[in-house]
PDB file of N, CA and C in Angstrom:
ATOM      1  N   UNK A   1     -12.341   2.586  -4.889  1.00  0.00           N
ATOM      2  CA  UNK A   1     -11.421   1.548  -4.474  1.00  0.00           C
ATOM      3  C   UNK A   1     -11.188   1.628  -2.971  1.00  0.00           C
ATOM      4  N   UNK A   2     -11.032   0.208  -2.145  1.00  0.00           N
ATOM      5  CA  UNK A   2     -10.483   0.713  -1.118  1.00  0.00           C
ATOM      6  C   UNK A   2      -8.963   0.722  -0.722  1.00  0.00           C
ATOM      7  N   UNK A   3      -9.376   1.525   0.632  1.00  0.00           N
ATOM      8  CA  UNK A   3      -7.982   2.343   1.096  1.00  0.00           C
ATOM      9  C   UNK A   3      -6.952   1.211   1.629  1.00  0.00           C
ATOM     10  N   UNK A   4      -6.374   0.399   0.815  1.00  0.00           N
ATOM     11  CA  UNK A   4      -5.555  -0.928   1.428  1.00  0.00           C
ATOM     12  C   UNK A   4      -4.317  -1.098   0.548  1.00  0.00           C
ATOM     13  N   UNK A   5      -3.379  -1.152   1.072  1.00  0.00           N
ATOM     14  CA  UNK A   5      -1.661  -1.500   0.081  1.00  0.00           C
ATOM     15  C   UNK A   5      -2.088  -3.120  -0.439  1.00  0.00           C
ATOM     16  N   UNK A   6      -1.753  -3.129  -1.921  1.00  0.00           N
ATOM     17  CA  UNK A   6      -1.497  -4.145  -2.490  1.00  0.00           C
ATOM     18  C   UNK A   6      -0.778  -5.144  -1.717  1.00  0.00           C
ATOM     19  N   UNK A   7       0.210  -4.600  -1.290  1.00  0.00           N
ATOM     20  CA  UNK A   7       1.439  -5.349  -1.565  1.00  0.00           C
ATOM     21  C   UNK A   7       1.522  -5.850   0.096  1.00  0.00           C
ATOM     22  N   UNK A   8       1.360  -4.888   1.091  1.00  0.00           N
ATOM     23  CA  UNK A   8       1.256  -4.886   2.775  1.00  0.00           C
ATOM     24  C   UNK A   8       0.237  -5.130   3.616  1.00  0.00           C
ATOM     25  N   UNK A   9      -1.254  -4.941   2.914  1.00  0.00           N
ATOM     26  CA  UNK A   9      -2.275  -4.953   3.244  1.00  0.00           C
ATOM     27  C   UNK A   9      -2.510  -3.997   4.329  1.00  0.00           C
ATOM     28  N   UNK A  10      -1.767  -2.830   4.027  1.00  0.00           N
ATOM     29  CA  UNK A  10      -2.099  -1.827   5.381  1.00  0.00           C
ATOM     30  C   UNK A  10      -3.584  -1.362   4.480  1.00  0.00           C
ATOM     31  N   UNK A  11      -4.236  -1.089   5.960  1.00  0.00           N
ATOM     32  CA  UNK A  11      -5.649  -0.501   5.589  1.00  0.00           C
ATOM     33  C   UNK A  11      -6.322   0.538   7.011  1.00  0.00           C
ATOM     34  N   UNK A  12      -7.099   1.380   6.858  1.00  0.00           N
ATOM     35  CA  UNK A  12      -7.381   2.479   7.803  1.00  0.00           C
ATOM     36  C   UNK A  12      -7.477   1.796   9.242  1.00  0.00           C
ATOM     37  N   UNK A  13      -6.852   2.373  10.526  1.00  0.00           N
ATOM     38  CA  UNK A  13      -7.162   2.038  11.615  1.00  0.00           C
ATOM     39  C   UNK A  13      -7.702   3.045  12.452  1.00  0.00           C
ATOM     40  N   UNK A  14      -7.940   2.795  13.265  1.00  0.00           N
ATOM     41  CA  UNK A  14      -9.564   3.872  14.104  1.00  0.00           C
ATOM     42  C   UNK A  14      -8.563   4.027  15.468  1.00  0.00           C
ATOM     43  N   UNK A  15      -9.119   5.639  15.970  1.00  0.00           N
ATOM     44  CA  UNK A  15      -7.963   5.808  17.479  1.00  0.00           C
ATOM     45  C   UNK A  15      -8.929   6.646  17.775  1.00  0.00           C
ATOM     46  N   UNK A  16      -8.252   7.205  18.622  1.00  0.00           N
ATOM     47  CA  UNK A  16      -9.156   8.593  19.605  1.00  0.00           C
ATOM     48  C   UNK A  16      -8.128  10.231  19.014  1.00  0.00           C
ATOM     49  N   UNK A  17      -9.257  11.371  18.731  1.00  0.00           N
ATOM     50  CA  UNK A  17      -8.756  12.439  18.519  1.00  0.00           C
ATOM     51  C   UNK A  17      -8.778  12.715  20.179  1.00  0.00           C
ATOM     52  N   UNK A  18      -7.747  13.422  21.347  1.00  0.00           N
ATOM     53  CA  UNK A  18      -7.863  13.548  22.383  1.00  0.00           C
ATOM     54  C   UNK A  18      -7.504  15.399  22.092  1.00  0.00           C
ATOM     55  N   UNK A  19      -8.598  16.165  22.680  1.00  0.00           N
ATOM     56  CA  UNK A  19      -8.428  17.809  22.777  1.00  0.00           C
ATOM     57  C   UNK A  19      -7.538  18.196  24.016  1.00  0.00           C
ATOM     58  N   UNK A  20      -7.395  19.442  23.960  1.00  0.00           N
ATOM     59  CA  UNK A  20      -6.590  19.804  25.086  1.00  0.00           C
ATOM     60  C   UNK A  20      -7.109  19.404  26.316  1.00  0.00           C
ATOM     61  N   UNK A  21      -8.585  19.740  26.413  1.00  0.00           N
ATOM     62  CA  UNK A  21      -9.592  18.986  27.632  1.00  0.00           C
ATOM     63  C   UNK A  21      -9.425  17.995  27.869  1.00  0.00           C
ATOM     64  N   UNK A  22      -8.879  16.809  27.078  1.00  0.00           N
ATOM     65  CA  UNK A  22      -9.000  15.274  27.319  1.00  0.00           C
ATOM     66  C   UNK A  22     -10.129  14.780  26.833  1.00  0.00           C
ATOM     67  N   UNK A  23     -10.887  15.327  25.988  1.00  0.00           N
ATOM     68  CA  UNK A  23     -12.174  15.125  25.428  1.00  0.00           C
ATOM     69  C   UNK A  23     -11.501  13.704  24.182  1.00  0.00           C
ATOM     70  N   UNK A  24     -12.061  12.763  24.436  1.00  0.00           N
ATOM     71  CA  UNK A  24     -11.781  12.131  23.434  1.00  0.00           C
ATOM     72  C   UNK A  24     -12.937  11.369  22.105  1.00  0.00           C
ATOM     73  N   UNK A  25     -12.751  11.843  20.946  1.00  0.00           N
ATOM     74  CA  UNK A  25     -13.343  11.313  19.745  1.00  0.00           C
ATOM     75  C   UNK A  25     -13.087  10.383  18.622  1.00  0.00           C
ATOM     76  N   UNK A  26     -13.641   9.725  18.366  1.00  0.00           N
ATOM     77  CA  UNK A  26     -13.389   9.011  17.112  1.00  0.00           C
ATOM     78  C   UNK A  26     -12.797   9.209  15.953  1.00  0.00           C
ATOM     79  N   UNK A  27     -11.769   8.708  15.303  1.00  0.00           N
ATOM     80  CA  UNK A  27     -11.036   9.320  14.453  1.00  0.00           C
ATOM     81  C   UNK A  27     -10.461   7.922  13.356  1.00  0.00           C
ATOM     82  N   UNK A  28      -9.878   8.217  12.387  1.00  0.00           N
ATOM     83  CA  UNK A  28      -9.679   7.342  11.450  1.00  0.00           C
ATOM     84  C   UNK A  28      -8.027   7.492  11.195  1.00  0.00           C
ATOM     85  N   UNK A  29      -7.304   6.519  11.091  1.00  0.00           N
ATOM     86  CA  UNK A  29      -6.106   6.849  10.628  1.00  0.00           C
ATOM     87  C   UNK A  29      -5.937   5.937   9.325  1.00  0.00           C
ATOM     88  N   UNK A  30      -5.273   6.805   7.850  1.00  0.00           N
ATOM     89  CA  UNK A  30      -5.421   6.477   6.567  1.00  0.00           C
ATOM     90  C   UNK A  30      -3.880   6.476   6.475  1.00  0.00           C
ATOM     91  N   UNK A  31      -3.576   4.882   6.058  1.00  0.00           N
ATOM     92  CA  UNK A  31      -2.641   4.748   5.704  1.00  0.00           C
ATOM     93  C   UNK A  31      -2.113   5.960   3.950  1.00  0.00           C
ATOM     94  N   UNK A  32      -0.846   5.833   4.127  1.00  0.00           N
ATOM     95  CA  UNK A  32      -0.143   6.848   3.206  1.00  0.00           C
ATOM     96  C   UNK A  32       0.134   5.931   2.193  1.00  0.00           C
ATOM     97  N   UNK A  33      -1.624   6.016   1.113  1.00  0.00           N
ATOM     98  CA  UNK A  33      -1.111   5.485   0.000  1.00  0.00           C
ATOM     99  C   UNK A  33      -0.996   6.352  -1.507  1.00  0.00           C
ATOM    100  N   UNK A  34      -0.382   5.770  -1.899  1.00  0.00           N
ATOM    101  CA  UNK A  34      -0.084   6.420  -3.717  1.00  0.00           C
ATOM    102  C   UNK A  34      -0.210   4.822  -4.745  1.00  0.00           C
ATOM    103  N   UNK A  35      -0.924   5.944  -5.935  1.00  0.00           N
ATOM    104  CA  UNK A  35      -1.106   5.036  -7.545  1.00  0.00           C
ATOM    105  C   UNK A  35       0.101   5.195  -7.859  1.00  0.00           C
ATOM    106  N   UNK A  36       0.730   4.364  -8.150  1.00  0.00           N
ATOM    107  CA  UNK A  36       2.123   4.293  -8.718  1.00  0.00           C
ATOM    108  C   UNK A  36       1.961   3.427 -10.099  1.00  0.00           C
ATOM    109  N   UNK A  37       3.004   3.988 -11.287  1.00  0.00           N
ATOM    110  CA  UNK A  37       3.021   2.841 -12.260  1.00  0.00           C
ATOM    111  C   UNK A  37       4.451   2.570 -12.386  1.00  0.00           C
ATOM    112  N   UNK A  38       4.580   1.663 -12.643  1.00  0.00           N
ATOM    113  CA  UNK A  38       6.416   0.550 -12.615  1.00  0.00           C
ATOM    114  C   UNK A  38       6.668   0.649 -14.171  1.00  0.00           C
ATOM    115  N   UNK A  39       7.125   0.222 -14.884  1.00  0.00           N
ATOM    116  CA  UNK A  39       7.637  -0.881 -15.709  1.00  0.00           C
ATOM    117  C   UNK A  39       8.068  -1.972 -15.789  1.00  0.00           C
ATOM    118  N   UNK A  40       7.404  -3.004 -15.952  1.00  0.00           N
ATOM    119  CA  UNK A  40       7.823  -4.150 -15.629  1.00  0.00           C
ATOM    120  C   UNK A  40       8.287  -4.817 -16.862  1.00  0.00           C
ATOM    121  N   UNK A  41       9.520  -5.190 -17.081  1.00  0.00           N
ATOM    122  CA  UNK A  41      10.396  -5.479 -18.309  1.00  0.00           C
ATOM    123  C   UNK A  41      10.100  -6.532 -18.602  1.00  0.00           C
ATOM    124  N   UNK A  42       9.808  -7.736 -17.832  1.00  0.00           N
ATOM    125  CA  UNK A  42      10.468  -9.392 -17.653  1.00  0.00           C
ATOM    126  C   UNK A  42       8.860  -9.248 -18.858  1.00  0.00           C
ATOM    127  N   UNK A  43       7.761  -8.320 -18.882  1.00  0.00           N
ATOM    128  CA  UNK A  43       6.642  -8.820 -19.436  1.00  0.00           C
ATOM    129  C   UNK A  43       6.401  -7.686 -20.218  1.00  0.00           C
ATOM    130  N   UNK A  44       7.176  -6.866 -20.459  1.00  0.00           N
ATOM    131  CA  UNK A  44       7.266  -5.207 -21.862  1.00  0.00           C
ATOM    132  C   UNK A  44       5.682  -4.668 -21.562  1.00  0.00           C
ATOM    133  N   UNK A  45       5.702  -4.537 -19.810  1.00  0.00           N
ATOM    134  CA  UNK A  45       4.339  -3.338 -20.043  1.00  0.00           C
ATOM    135  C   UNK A  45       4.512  -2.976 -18.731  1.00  0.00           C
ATOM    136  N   UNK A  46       3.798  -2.180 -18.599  1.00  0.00           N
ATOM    137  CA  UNK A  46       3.327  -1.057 -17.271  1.00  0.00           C
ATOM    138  C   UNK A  46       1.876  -1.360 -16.459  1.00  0.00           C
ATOM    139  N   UNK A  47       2.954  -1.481 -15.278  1.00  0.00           N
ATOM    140  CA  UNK A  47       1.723  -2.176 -14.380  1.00  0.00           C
ATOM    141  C   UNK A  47       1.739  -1.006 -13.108  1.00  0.00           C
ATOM    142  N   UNK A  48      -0.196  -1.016 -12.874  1.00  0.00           N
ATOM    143  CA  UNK A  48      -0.325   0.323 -12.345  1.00  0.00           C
ATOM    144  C   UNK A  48      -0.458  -0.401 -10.642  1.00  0.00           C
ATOM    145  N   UNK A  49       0.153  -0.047  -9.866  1.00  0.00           N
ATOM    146  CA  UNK A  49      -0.521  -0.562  -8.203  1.00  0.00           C
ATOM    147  C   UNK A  49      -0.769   0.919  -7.120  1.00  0.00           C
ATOM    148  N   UNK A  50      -1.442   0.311  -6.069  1.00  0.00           N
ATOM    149  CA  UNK A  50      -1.685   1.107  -5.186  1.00  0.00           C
ATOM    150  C   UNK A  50      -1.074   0.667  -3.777  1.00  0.00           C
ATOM    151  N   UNK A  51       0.087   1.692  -3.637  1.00  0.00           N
ATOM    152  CA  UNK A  51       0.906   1.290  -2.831  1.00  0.00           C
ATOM    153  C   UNK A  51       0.835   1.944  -1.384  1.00  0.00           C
ATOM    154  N   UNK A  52       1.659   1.601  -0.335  1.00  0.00           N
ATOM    155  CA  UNK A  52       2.108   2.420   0.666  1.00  0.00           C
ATOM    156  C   UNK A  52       3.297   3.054   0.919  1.00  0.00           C
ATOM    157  N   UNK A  53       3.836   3.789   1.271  1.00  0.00           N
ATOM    158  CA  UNK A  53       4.918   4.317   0.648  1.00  0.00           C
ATOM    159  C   UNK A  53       6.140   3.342   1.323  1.00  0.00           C
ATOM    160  N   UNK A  54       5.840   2.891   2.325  1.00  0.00           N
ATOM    161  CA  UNK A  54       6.852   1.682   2.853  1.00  0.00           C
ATOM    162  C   UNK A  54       7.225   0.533   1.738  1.00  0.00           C
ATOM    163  N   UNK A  55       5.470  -0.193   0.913  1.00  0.00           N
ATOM    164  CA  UNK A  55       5.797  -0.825   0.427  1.00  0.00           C
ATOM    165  C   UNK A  55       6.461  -0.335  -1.428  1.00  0.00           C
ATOM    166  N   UNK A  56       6.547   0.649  -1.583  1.00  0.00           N
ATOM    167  CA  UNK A  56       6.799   1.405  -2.712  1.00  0.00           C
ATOM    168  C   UNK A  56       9.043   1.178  -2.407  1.00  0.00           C
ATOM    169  N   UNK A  57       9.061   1.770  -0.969  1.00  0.00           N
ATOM    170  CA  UNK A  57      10.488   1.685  -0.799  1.00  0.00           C
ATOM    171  C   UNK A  57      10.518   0.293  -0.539  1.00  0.00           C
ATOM    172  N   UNK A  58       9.917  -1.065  -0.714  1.00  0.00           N
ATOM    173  CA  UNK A  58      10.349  -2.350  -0.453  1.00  0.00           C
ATOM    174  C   UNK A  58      10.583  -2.512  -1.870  1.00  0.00           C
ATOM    175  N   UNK A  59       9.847  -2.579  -2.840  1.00  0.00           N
ATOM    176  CA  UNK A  59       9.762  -2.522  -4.323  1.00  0.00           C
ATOM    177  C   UNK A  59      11.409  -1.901  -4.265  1.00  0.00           C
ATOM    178  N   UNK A  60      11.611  -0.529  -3.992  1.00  0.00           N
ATOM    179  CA  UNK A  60      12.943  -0.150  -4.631  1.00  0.00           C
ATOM    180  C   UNK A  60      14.163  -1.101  -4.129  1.00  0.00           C
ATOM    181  N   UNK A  61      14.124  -1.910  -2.745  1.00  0.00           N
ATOM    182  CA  UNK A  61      14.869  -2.453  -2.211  1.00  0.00           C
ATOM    183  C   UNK A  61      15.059  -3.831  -2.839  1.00  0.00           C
ATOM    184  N   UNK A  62      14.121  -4.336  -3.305  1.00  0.00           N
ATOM    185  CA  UNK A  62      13.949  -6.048  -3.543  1.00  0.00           C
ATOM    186  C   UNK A  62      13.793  -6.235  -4.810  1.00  0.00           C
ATOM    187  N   UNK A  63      13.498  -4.999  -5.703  1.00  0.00           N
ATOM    188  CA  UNK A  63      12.814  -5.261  -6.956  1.00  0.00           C
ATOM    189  C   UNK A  63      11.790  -5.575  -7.003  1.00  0.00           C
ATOM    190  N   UNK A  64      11.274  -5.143  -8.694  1.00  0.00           N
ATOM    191  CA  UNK A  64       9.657  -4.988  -8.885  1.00  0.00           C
ATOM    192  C   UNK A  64       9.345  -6.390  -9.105  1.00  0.00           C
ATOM    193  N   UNK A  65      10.360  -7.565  -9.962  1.00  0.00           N
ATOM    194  CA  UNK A  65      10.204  -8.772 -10.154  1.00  0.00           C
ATOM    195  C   UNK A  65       9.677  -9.649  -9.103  1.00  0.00           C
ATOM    196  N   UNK A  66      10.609  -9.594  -8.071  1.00  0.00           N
ATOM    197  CA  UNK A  66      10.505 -10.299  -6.905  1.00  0.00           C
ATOM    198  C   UNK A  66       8.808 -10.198  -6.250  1.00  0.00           C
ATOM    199  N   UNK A  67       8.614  -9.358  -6.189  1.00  0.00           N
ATOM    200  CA  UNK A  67       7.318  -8.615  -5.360  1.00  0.00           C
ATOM    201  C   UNK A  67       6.141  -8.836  -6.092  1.00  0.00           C
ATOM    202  N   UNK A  68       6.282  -9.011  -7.410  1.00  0.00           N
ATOM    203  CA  UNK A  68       5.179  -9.100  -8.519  1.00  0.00           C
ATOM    204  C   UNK A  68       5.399 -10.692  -8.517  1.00  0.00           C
ATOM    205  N   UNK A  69       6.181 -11.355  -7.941  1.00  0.00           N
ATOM    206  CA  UNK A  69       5.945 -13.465  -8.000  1.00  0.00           C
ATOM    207  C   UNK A  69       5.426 -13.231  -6.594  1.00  0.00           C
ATOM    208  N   UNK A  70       5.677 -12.594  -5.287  1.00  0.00           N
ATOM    209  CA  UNK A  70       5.075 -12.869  -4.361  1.00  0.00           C
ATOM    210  C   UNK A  70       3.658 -12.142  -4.455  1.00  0.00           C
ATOM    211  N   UNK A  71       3.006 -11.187  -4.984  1.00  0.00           N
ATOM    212  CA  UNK A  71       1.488 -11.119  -5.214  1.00  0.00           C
ATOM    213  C   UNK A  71       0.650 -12.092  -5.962  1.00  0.00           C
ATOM    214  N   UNK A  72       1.426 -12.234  -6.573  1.00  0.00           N
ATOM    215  CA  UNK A  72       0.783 -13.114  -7.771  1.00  0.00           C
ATOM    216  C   UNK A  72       0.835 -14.879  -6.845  1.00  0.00           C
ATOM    217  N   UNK A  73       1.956 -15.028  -5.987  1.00  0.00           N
ATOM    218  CA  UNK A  73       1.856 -16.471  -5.313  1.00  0.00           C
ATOM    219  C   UNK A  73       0.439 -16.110  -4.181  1.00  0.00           C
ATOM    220  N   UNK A  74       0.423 -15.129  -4.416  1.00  0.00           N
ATOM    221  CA  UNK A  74      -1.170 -15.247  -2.820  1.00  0.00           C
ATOM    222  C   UNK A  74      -2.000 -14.804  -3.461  1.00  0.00           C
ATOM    223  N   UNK A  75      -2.105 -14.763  -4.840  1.00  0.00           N
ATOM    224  CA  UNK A  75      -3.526 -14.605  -5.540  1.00  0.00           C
ATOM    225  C   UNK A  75      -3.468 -13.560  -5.910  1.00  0.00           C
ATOM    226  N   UNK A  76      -2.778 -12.859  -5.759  1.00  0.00           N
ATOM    227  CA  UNK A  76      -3.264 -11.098  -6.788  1.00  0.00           C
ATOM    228  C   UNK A  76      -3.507 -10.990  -8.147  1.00  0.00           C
ATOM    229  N   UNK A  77      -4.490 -10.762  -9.055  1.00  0.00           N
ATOM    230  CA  UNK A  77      -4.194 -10.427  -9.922  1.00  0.00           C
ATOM    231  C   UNK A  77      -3.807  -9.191 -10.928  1.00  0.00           C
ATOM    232  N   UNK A  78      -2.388  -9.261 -11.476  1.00  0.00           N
ATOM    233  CA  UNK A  78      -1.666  -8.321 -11.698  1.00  0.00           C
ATOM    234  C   UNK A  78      -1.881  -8.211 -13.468  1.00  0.00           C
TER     235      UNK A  78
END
């Protein structure tokens, strides 16, 4: 699978590793994601996503309802 939030669309961005020298290299930065599973009541089952942990604490803030009509309004299928 790739490395991208459902819900945020964060996905890996590229920087420079810089050494004590100032030597600078190519490097990858991986967003902080987790498989999470919910319960989602409004439909009596368990729905599994791959989150970021930002969008995991938006879920706790807004609810799982809310967030599961806005994926589903831009095409996700859940």
């Amino acid at each position: 699978m790739a490395r991208v939030c459902q819900l945020t669309g964060k996905k890996p961005i590229s920087g420079n590793s810089v050494s004590h020298s100032n030597i600078k290299t190519k490097r990858r930065f991986l967003p902080n994601l987790q498989t999470k599973r919910f319960f989602f009541a409004e439909e009596d089952r368990w729905v599994t996503l791959k989150l970021s942990t930002e969008a995991i604490r938006t879920i706790n803030k807004n609810g799982l309802n809310s967030v599961i009509k806005q994926l589903r309004a831009a095409g996700t299928k859940i």
